[in-house]
PDB file of N, CA and C in Angstrom:
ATOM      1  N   UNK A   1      13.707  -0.249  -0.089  1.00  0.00           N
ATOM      2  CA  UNK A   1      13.291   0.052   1.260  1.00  0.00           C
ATOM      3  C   UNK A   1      13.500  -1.174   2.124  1.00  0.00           C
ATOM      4  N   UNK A   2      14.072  -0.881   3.330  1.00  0.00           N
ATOM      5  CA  UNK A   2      13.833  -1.482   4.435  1.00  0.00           C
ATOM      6  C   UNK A   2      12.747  -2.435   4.715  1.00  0.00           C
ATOM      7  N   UNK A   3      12.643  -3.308   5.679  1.00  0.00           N
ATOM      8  CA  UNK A   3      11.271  -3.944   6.476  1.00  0.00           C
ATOM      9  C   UNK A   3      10.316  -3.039   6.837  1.00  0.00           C
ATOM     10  N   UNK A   4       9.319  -2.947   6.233  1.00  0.00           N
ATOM     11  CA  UNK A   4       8.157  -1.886   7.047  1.00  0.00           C
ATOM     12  C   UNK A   4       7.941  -2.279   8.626  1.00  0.00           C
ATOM     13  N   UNK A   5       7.975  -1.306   9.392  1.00  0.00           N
ATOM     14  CA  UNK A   5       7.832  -1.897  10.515  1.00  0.00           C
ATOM     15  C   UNK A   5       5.919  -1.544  10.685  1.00  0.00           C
ATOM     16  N   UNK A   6       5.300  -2.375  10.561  1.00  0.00           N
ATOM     17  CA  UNK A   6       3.646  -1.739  10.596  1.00  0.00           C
ATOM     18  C   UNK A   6       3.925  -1.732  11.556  1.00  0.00           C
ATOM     19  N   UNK A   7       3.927  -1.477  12.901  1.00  0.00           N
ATOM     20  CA  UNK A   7       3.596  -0.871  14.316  1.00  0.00           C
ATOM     21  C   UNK A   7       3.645   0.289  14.432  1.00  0.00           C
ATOM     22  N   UNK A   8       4.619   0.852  13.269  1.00  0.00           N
ATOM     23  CA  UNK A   8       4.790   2.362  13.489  1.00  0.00           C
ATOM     24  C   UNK A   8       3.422   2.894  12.983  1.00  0.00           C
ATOM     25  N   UNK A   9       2.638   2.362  12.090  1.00  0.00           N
ATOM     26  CA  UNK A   9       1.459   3.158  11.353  1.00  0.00           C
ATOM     27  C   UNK A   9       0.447   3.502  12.702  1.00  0.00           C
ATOM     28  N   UNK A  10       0.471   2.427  13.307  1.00  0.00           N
ATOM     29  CA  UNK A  10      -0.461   2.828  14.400  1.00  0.00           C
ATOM     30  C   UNK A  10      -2.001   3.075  13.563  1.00  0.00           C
ATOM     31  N   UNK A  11      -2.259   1.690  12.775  1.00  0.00           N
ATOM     32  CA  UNK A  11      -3.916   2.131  12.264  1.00  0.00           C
ATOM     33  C   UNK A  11      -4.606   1.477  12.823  1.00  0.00           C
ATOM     34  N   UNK A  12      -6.102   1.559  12.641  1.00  0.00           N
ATOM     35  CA  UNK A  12      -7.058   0.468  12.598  1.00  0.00           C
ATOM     36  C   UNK A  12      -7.317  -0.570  11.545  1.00  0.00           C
ATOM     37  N   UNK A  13      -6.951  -0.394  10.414  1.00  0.00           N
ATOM     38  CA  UNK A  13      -6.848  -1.500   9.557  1.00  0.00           C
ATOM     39  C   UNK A  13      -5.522  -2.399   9.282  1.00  0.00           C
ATOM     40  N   UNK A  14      -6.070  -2.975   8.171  1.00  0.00           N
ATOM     41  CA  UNK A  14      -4.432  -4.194   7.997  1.00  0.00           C
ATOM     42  C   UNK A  14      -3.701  -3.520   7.269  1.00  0.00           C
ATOM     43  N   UNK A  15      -2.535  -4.429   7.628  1.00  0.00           N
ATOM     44  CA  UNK A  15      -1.550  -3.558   6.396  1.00  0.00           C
ATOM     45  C   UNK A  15      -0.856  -4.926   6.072  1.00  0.00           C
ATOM     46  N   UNK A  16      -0.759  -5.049   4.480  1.00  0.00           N
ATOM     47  CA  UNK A  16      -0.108  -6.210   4.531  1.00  0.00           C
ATOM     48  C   UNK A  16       1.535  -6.078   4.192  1.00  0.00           C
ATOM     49  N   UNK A  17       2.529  -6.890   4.005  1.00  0.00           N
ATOM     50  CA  UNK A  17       3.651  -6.620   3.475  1.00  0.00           C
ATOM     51  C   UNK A  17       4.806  -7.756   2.980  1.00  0.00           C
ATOM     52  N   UNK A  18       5.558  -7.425   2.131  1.00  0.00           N
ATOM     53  CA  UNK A  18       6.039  -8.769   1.418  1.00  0.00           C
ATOM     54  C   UNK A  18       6.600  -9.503   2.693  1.00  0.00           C
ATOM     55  N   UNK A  19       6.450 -10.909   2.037  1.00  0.00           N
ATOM     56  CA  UNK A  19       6.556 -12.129   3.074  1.00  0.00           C
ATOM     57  C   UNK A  19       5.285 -12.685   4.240  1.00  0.00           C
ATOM     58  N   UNK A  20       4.230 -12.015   4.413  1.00  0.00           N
ATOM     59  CA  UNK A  20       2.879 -12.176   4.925  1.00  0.00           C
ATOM     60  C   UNK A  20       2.380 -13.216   4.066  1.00  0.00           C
ATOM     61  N   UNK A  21       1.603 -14.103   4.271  1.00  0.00           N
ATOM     62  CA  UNK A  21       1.041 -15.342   3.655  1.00  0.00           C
ATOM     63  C   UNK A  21       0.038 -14.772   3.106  1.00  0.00           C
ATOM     64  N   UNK A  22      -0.746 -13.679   2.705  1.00  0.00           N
ATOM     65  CA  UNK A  22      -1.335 -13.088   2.152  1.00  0.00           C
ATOM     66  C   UNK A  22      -0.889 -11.950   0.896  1.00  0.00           C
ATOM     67  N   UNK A  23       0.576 -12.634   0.954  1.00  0.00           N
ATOM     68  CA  UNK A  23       1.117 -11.140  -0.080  1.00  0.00           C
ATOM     69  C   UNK A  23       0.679 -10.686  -1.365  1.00  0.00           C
ATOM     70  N   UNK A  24       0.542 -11.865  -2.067  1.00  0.00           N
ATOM     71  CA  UNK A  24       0.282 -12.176  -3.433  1.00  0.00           C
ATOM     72  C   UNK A  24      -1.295 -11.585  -3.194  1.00  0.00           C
ATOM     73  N   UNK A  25      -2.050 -12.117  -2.682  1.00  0.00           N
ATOM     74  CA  UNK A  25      -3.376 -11.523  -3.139  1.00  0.00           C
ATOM     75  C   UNK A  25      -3.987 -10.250  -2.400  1.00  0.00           C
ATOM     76  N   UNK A  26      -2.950  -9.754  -1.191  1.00  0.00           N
ATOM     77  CA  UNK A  26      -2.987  -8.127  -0.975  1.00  0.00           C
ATOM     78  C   UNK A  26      -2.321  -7.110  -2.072  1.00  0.00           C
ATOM     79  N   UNK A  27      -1.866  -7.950  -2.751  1.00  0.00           N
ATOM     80  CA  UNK A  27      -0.756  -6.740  -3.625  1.00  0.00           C
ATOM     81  C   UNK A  27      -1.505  -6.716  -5.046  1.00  0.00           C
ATOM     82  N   UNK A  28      -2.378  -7.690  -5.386  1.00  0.00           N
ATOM     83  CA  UNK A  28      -2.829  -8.089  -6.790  1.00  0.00           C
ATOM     84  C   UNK A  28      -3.503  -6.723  -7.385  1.00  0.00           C
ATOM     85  N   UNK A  29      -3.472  -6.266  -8.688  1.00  0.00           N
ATOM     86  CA  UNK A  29      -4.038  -5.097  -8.944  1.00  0.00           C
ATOM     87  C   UNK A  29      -5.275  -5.209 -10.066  1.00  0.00           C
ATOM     88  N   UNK A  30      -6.081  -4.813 -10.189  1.00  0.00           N
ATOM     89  CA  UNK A  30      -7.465  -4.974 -10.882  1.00  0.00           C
ATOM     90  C   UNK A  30      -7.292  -5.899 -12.124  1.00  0.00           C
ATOM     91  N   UNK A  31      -5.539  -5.280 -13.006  1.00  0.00           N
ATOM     92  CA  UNK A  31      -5.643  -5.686 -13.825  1.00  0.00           C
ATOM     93  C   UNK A  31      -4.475  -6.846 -13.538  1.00  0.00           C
ATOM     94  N   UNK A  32      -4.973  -8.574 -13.891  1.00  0.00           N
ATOM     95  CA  UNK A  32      -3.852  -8.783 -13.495  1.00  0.00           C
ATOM     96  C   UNK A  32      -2.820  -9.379 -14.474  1.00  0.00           C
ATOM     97  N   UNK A  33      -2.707  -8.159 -15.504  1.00  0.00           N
ATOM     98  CA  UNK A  33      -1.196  -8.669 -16.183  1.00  0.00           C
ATOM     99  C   UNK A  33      -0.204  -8.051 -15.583  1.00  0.00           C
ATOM    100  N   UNK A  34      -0.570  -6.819 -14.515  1.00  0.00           N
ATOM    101  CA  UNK A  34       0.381  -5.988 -13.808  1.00  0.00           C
ATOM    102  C   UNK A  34       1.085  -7.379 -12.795  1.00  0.00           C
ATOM    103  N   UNK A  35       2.211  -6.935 -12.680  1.00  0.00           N
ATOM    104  CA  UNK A  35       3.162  -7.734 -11.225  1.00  0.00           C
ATOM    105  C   UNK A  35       3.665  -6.210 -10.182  1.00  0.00           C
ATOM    106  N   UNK A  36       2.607  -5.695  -9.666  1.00  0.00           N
ATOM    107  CA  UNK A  36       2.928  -4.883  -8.925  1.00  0.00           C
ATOM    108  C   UNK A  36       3.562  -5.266  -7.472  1.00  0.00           C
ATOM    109  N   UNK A  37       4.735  -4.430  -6.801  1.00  0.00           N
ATOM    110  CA  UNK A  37       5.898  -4.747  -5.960  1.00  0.00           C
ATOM    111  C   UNK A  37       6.157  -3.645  -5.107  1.00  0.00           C
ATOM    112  N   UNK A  38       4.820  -3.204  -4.341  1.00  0.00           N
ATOM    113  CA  UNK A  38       4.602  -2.177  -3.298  1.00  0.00           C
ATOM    114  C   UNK A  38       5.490  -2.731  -2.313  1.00  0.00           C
ATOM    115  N   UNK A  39       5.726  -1.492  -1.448  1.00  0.00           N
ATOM    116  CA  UNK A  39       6.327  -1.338  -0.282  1.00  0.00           C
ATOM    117  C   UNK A  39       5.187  -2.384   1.034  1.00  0.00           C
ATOM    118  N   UNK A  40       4.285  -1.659   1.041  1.00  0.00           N
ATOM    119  CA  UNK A  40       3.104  -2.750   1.942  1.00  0.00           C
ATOM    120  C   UNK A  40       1.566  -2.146   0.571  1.00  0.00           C
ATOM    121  N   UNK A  41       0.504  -2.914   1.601  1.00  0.00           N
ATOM    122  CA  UNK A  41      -0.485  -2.660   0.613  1.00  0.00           C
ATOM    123  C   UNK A  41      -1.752  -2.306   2.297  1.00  0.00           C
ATOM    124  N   UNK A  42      -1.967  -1.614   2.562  1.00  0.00           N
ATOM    125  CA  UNK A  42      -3.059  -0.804   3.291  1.00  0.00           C
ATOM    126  C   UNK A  42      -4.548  -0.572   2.933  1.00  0.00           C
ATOM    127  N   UNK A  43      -5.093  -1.412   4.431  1.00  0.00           N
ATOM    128  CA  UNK A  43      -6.484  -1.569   3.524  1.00  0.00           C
ATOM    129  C   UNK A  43      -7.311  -0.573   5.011  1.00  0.00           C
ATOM    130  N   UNK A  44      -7.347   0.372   4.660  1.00  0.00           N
ATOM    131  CA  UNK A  44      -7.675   1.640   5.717  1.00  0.00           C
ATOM    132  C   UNK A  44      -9.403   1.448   5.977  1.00  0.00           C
ATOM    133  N   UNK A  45      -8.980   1.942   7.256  1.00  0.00           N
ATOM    134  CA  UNK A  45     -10.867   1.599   7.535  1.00  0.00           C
ATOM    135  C   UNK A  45     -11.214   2.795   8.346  1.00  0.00           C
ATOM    136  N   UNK A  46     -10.351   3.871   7.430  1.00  0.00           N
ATOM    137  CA  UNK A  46     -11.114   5.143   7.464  1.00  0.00           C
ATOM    138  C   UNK A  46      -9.766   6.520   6.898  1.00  0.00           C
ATOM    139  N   UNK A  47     -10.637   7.803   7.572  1.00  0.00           N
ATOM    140  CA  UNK A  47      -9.849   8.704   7.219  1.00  0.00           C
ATOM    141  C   UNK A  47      -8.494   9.226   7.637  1.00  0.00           C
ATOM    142  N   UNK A  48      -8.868   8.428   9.075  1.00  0.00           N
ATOM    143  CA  UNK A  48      -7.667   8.415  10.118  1.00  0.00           C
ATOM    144  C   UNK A  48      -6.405   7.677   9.859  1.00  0.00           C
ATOM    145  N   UNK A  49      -6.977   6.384   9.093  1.00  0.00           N
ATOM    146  CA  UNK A  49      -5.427   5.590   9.122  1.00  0.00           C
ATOM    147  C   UNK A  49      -5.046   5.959   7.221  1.00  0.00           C
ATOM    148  N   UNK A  50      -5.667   6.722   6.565  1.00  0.00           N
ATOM    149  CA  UNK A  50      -5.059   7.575   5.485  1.00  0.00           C
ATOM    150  C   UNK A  50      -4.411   8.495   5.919  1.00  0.00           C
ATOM    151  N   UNK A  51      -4.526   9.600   7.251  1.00  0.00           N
ATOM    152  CA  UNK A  51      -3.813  10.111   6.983  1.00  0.00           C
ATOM    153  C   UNK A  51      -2.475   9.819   7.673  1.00  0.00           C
ATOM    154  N   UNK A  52      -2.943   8.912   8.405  1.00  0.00           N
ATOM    155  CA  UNK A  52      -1.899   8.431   9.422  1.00  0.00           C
ATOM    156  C   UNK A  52      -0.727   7.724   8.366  1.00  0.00           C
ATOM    157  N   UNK A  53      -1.096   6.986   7.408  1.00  0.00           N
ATOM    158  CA  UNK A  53      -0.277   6.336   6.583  1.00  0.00           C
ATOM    159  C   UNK A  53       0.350   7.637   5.481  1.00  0.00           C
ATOM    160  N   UNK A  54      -0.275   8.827   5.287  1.00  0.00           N
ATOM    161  CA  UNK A  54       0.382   9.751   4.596  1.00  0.00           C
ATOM    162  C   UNK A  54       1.665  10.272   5.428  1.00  0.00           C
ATOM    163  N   UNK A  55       1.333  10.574   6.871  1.00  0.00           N
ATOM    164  CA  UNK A  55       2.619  11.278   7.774  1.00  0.00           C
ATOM    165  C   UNK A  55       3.171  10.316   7.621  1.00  0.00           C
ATOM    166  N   UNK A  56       3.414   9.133   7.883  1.00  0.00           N
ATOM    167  CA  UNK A  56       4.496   7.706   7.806  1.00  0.00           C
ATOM    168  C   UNK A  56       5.140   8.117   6.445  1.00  0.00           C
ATOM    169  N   UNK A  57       4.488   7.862   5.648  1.00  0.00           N
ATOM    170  CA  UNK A  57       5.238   7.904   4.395  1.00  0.00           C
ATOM    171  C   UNK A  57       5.976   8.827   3.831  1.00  0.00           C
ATOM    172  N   UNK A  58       6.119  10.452   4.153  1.00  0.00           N
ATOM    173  CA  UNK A  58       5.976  11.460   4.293  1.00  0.00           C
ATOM    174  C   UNK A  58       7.251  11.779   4.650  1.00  0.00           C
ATOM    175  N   UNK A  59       7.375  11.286   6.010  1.00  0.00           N
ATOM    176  CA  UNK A  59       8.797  11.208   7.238  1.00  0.00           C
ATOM    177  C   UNK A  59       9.652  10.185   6.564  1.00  0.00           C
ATOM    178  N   UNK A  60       9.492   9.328   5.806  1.00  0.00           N
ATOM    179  CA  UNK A  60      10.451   8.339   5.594  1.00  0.00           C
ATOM    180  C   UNK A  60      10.902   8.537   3.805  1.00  0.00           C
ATOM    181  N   UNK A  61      10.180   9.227   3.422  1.00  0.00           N
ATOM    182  CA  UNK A  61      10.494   9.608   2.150  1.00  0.00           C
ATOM    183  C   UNK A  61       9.600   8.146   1.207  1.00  0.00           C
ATOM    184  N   UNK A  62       8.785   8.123   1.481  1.00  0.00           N
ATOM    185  CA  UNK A  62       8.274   6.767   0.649  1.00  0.00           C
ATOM    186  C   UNK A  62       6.731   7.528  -0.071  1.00  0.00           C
ATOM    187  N   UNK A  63       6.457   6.920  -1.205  1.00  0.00           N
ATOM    188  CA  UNK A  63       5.472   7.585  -1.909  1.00  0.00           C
ATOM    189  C   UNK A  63       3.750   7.109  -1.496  1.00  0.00           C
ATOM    190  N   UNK A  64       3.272   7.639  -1.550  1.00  0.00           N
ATOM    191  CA  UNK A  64       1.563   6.539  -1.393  1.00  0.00           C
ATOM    192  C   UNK A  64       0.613   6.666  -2.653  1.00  0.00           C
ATOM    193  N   UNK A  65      -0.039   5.687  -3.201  1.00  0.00           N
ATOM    194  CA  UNK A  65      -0.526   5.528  -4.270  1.00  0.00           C
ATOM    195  C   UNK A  65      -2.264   4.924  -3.679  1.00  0.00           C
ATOM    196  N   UNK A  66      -2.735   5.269  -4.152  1.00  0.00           N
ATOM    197  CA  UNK A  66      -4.375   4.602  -4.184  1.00  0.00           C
ATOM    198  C   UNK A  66      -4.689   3.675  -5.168  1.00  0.00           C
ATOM    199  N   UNK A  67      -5.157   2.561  -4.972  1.00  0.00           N
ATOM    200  CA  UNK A  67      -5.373   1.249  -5.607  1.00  0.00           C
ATOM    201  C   UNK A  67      -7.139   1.485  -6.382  1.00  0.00           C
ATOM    202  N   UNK A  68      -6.703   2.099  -7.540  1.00  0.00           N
ATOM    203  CA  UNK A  68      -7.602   2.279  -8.195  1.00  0.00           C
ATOM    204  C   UNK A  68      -8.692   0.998  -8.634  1.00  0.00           C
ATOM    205  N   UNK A  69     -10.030   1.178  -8.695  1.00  0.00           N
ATOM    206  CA  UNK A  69     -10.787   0.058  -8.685  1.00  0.00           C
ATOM    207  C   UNK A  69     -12.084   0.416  -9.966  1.00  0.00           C
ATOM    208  N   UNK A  70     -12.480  -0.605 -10.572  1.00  0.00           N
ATOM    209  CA  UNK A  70     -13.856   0.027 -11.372  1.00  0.00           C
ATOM    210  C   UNK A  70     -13.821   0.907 -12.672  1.00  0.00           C
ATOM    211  N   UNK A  71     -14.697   1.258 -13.062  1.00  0.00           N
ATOM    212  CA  UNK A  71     -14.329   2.400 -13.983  1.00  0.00           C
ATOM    213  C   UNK A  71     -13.450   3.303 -14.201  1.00  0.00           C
ATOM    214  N   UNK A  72     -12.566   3.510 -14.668  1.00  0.00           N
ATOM    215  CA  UNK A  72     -11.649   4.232 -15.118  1.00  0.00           C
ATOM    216  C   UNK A  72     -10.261   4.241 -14.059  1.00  0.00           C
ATOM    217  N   UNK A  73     -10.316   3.180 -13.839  1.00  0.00           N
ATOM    218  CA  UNK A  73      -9.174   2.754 -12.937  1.00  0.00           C
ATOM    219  C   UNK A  73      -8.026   2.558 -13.824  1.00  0.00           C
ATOM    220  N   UNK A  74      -6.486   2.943 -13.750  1.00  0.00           N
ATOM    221  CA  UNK A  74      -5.461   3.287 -14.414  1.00  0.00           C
ATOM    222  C   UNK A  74      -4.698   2.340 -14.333  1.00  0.00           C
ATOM    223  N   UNK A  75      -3.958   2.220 -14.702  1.00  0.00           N
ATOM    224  CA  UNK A  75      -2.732   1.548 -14.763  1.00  0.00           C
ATOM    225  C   UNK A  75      -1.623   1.879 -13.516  1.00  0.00           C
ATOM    226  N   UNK A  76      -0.892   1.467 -12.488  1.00  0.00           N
ATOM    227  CA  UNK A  76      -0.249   2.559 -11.762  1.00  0.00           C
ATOM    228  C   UNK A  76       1.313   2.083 -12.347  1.00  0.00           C
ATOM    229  N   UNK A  77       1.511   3.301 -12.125  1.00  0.00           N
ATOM    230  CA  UNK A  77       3.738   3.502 -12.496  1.00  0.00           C
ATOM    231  C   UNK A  77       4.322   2.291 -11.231  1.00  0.00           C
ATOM    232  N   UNK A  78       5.270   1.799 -11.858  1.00  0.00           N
ATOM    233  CA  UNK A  78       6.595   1.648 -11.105  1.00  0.00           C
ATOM    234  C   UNK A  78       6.220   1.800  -9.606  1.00  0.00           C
ATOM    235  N   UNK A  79       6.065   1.244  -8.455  1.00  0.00           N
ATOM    236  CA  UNK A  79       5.441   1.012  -7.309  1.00  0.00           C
ATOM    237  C   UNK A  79       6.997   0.891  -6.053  1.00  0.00           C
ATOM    238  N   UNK A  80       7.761   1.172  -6.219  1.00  0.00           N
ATOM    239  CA  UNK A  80       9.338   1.079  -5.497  1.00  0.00           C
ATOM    240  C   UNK A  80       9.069   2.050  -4.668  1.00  0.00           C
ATOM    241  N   UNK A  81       9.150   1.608  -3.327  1.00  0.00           N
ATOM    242  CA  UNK A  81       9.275   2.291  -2.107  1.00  0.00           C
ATOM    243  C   UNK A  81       7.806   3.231  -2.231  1.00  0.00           C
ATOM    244  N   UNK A  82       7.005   2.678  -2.173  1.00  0.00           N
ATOM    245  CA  UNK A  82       5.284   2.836  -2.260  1.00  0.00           C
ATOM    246  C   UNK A  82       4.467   2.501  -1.544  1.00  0.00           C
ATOM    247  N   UNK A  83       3.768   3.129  -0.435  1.00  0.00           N
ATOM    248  CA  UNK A  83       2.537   2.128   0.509  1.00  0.00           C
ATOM    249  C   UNK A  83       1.116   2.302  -0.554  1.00  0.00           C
ATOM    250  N   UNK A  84       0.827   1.300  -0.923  1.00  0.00           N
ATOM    251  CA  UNK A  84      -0.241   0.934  -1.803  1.00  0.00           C
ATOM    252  C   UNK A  84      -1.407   1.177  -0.553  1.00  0.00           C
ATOM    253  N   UNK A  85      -2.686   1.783  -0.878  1.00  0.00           N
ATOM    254  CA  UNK A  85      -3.934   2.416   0.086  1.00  0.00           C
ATOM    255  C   UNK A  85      -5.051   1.529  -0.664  1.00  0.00           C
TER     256      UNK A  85
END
């Protein structure tokens, strides 16, 4: 994928994305032997900029994954062309 352009999301929260001085520890995943390599990583501060980040992703053909946390939090697949939530 391309440069995410975050302006298009139009949210209220951050969105981070590779090359941001924050990349490494927006992208980090619970477990960290993973090297996960999302598209951006979206930290939504509500229901609105979920779904807003689902139509984005949706229109551009890119997948969205939820950043599982806590108990029974998974492992996630292969993360290529992915907005991490």
């Amino acid at each position: 994928m391309s440069t995410l352009d975050r302006t298009d999301l139009a949210i209220t929260g951050r969105v981070a994305t590779p090359g941001d001085a924050d990349w490494d520890d927006a992208r980090t995943a619970w477990n960290l032997y993973l090297d996960l390599q999302p598209a951006a990583v979206v930290f939504a501060e509500g229901a609105d900029d979920i779904a807003k980040v689902v139509r984005f992703a949706a229109e551009r053909g890119l997948k969205v994954n939820a950043q599982a946390t806590g108990h029974g939090a998974t492992s996630l697949a292969p993360l290529d062309d992915t907005i991490v939530i």
